[in-house]
C-alpha atoms as a PDB file:
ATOM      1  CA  UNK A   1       0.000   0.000   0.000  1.00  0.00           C
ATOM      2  CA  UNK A   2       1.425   3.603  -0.688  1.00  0.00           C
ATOM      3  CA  UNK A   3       2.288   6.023   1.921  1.00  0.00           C
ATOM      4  CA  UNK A   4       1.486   9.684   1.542  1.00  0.00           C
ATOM      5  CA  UNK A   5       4.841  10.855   1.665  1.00  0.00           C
ATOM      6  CA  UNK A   6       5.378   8.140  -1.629  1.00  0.00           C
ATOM      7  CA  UNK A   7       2.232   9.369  -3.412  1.00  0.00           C
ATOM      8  CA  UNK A   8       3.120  12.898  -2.821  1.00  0.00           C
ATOM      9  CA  UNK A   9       6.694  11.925  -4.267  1.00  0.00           C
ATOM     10  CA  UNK A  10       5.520  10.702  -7.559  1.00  0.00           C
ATOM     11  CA  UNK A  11       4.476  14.015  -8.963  1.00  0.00           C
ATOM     12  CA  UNK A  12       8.139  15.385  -8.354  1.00  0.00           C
ATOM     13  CA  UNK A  13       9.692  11.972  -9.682  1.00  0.00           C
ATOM     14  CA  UNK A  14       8.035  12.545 -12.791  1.00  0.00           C
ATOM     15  CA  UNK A  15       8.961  16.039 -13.199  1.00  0.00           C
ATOM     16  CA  UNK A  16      12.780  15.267 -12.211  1.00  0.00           C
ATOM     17  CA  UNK A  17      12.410  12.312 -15.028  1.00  0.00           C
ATOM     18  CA  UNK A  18      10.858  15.018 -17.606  1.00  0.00           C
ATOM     19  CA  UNK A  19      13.681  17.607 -16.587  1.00  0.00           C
ATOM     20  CA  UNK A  20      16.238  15.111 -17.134  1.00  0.00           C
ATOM     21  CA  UNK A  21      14.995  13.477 -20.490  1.00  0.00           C
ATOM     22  CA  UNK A  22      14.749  17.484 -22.164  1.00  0.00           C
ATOM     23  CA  UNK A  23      17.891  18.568 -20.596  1.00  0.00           C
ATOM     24  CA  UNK A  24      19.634  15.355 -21.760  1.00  0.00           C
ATOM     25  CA  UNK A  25      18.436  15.401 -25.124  1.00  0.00           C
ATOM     26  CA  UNK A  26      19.571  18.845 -25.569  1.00  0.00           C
ATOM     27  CA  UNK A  27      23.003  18.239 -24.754  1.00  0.00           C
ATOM     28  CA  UNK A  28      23.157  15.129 -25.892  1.00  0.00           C
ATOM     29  CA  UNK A  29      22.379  16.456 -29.261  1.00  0.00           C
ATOM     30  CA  UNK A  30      24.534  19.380 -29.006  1.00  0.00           C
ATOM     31  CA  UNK A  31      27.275  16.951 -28.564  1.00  0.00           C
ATOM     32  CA  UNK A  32      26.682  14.299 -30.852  1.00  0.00           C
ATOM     33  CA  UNK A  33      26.417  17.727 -33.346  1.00  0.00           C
ATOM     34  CA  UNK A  34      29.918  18.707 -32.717  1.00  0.00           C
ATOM     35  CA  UNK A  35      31.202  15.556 -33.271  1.00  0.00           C
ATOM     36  CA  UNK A  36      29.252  13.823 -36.035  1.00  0.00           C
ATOM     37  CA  UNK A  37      27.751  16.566 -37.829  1.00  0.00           C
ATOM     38  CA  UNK A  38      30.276  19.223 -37.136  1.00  0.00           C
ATOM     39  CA  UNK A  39      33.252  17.185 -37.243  1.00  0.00           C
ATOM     40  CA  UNK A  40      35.553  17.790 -34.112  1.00  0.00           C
ATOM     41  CA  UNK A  41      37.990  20.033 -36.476  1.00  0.00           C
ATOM     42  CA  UNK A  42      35.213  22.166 -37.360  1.00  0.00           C
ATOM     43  CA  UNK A  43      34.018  22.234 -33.511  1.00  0.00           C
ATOM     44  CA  UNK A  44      37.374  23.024 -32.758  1.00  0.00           C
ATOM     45  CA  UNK A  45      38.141  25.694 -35.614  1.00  0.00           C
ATOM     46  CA  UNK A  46      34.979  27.236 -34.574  1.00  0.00           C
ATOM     47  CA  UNK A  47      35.677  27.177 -30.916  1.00  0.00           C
ATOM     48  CA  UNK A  48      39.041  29.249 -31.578  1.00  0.00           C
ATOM     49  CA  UNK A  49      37.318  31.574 -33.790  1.00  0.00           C
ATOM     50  CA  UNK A  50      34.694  32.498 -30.517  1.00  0.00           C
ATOM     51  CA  UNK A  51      38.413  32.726 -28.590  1.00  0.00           C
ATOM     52  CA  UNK A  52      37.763  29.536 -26.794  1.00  0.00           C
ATOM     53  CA  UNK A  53      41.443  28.965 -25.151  1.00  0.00           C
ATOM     54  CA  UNK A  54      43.053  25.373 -26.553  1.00  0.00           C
ATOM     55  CA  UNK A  55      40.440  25.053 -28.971  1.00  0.00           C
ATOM     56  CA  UNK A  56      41.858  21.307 -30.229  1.00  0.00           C
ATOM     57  CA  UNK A  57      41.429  20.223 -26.477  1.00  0.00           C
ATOM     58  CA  UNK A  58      38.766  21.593 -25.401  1.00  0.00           C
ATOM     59  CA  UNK A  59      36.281  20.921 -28.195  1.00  0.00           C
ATOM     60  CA  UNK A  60      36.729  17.093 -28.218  1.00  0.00           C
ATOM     61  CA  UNK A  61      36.096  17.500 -23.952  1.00  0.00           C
ATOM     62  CA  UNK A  62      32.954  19.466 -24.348  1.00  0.00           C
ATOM     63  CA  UNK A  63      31.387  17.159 -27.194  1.00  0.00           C
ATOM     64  CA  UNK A  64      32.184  13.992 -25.457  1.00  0.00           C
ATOM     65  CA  UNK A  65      31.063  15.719 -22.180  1.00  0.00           C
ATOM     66  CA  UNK A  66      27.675  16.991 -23.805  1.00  0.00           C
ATOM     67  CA  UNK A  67      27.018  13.398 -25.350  1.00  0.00           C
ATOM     68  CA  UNK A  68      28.169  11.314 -22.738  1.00  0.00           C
ATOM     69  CA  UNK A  69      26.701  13.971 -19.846  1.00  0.00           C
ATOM     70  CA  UNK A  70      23.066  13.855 -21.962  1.00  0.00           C
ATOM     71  CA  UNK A  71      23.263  10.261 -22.019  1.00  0.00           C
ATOM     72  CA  UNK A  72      23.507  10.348 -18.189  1.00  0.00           C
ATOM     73  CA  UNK A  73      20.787  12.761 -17.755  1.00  0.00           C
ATOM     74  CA  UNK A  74      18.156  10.821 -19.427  1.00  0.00           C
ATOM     75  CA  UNK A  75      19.081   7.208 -18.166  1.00  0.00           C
ATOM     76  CA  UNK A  76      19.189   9.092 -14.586  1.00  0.00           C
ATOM     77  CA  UNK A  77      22.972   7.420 -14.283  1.00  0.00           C
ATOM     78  CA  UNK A  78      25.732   9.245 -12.067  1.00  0.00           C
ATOM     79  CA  UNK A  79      23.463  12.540 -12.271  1.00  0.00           C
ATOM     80  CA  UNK A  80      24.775  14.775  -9.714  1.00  0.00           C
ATOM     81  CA  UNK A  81      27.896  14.547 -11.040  1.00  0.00           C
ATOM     82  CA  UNK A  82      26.794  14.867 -15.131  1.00  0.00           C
ATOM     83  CA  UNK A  83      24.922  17.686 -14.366  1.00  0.00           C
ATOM     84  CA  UNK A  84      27.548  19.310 -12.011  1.00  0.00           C
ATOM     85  CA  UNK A  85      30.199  18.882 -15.384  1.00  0.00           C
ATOM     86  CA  UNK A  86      27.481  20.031 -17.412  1.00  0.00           C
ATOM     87  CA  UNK A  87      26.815  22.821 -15.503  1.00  0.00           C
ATOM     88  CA  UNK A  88      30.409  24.303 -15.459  1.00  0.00           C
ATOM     89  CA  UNK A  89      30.372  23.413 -19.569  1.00  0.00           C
ATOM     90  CA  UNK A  90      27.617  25.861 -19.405  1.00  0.00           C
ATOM     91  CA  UNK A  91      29.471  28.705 -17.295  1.00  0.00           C
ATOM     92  CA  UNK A  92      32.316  28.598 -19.221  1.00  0.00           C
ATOM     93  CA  UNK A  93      30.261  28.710 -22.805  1.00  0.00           C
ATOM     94  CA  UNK A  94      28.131  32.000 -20.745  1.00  0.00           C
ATOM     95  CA  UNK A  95      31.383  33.577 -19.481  1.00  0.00           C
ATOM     96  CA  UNK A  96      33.639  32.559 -22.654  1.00  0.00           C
ATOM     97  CA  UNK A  97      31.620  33.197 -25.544  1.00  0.00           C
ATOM     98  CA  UNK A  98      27.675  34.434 -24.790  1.00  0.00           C
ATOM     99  CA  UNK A  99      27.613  36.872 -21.996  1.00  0.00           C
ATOM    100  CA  UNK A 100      29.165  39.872 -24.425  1.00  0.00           C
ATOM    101  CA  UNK A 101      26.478  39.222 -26.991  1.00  0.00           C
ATOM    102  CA  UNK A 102      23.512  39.870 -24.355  1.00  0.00           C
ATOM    103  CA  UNK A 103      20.881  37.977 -23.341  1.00  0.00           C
ATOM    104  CA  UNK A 104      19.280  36.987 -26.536  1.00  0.00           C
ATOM    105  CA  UNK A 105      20.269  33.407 -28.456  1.00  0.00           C
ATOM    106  CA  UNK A 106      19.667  34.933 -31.157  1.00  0.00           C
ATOM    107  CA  UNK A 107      22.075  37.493 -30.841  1.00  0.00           C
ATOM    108  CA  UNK A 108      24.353  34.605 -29.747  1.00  0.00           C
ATOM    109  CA  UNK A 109      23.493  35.664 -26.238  1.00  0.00           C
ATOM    110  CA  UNK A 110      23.727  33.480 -22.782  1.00  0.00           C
ATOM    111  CA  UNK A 111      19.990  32.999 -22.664  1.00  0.00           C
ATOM    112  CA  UNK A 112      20.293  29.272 -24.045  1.00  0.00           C
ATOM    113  CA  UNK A 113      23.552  27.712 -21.919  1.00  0.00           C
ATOM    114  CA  UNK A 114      21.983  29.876 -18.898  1.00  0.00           C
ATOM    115  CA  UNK A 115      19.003  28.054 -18.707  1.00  0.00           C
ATOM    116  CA  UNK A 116      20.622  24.573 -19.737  1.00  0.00           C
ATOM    117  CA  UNK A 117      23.393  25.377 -16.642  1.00  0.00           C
ATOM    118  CA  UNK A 118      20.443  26.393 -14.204  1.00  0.00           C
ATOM    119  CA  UNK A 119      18.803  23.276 -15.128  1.00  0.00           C
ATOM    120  CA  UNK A 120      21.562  21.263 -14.791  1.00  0.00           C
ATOM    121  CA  UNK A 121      22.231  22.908 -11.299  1.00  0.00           C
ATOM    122  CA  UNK A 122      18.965  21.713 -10.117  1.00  0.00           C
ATOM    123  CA  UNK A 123      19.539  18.729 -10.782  1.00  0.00           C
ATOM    124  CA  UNK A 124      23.013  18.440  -8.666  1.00  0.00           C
ATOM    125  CA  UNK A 125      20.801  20.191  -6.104  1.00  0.00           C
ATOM    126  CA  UNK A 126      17.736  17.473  -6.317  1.00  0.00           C
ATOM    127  CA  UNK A 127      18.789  14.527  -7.768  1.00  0.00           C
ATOM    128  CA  UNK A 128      17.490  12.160 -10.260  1.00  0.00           C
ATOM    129  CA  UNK A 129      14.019  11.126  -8.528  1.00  0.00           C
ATOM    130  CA  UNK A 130      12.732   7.442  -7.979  1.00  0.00           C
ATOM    131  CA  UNK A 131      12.214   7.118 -11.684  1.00  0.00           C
ATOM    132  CA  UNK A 132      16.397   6.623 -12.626  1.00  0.00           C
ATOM    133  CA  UNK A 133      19.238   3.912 -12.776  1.00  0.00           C
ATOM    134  CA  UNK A 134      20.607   5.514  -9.649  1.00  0.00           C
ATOM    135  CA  UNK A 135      17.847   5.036  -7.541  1.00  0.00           C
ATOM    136  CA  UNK A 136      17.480   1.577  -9.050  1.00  0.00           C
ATOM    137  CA  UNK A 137      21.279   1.126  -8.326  1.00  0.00           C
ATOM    138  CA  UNK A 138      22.195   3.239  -5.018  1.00  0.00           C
ATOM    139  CA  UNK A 139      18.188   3.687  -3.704  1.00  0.00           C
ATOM    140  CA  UNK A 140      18.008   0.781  -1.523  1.00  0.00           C
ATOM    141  CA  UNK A 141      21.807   0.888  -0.403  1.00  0.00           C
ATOM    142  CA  UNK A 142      21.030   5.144   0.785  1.00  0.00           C
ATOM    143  CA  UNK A 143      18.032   3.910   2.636  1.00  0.00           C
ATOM    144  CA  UNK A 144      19.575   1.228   4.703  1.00  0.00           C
ATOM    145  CA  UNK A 145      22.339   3.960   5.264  1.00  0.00           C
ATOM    146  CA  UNK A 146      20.265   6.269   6.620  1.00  0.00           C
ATOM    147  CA  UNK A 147      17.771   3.882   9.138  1.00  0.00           C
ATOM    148  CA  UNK A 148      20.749   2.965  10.364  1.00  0.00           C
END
């Protein structure tokens, strides 16, 4: 039988599992972009034209980090700490290359990677929910932990 603090839970678990499969998706596709549409020498030709320092390095990091990171997200796998890398991609894109151009994405502003970092915050702050490989992985092992 379900308790009311597990009934009152689902409504956030599903939200947390709708969070994570957008957010997830979005960088997931942003990364399989720079490395299968893009190419990484075109990620990494366009990251040193936007004044990205060590261009060659750091565009084959952020793809695999937005693939593998998006991956993570949706399957609910390791997510505080996807989401924490995620988030700092997201800084440094804001601080690097959007924050001059405004708020606006389509002025190449910081709107986009803000609300993608904010998101990903949350979900460093939260967690994945009930509904995610690391509650089906780590759940039951936290909640002996903590009765004990």
């Amino acid at each position: 039988m379900a308790t009311a603090a597990s009934r009152t839970s689902v409504p956030r678990d599903l939200a947390l599992l709708l969070v994570r499969i957008v957010l997830g998706t979005i960088f997931l596709a942003h990364g399989a972009q720079k490395i299968w549409t893009w190419g990484l020498g075109a990620t990494s030709e366009a990251f040193a034209g936007m004044g990205v320092p060590v261009p060659e390095l750091a565009a084959p990091v952020v793809a695999i980090l937005e693939l593998a990171g998006g991956a993570a997200l949706i399957l609910g796998l390791l997510t505080p700490w996807a989401a924490l890398l995620l988030a700092i991609d997201m800084l440094v894109a804001a601080v690097l290359v959007h924050a001059p151009h405004g708020v606006f994405v389509d002025a190449g502003g910081w709107e986009l990677v803000g609300a993608l970092g904010a998101g990903a915050l949350a979900l460093v702050a939260v967690g994945a929910g009930r509904i995610s490989l690391d509650h089906a992985l780590l759940g039951r092992r936290r909640g002996r932990r903590s009765a004990a």
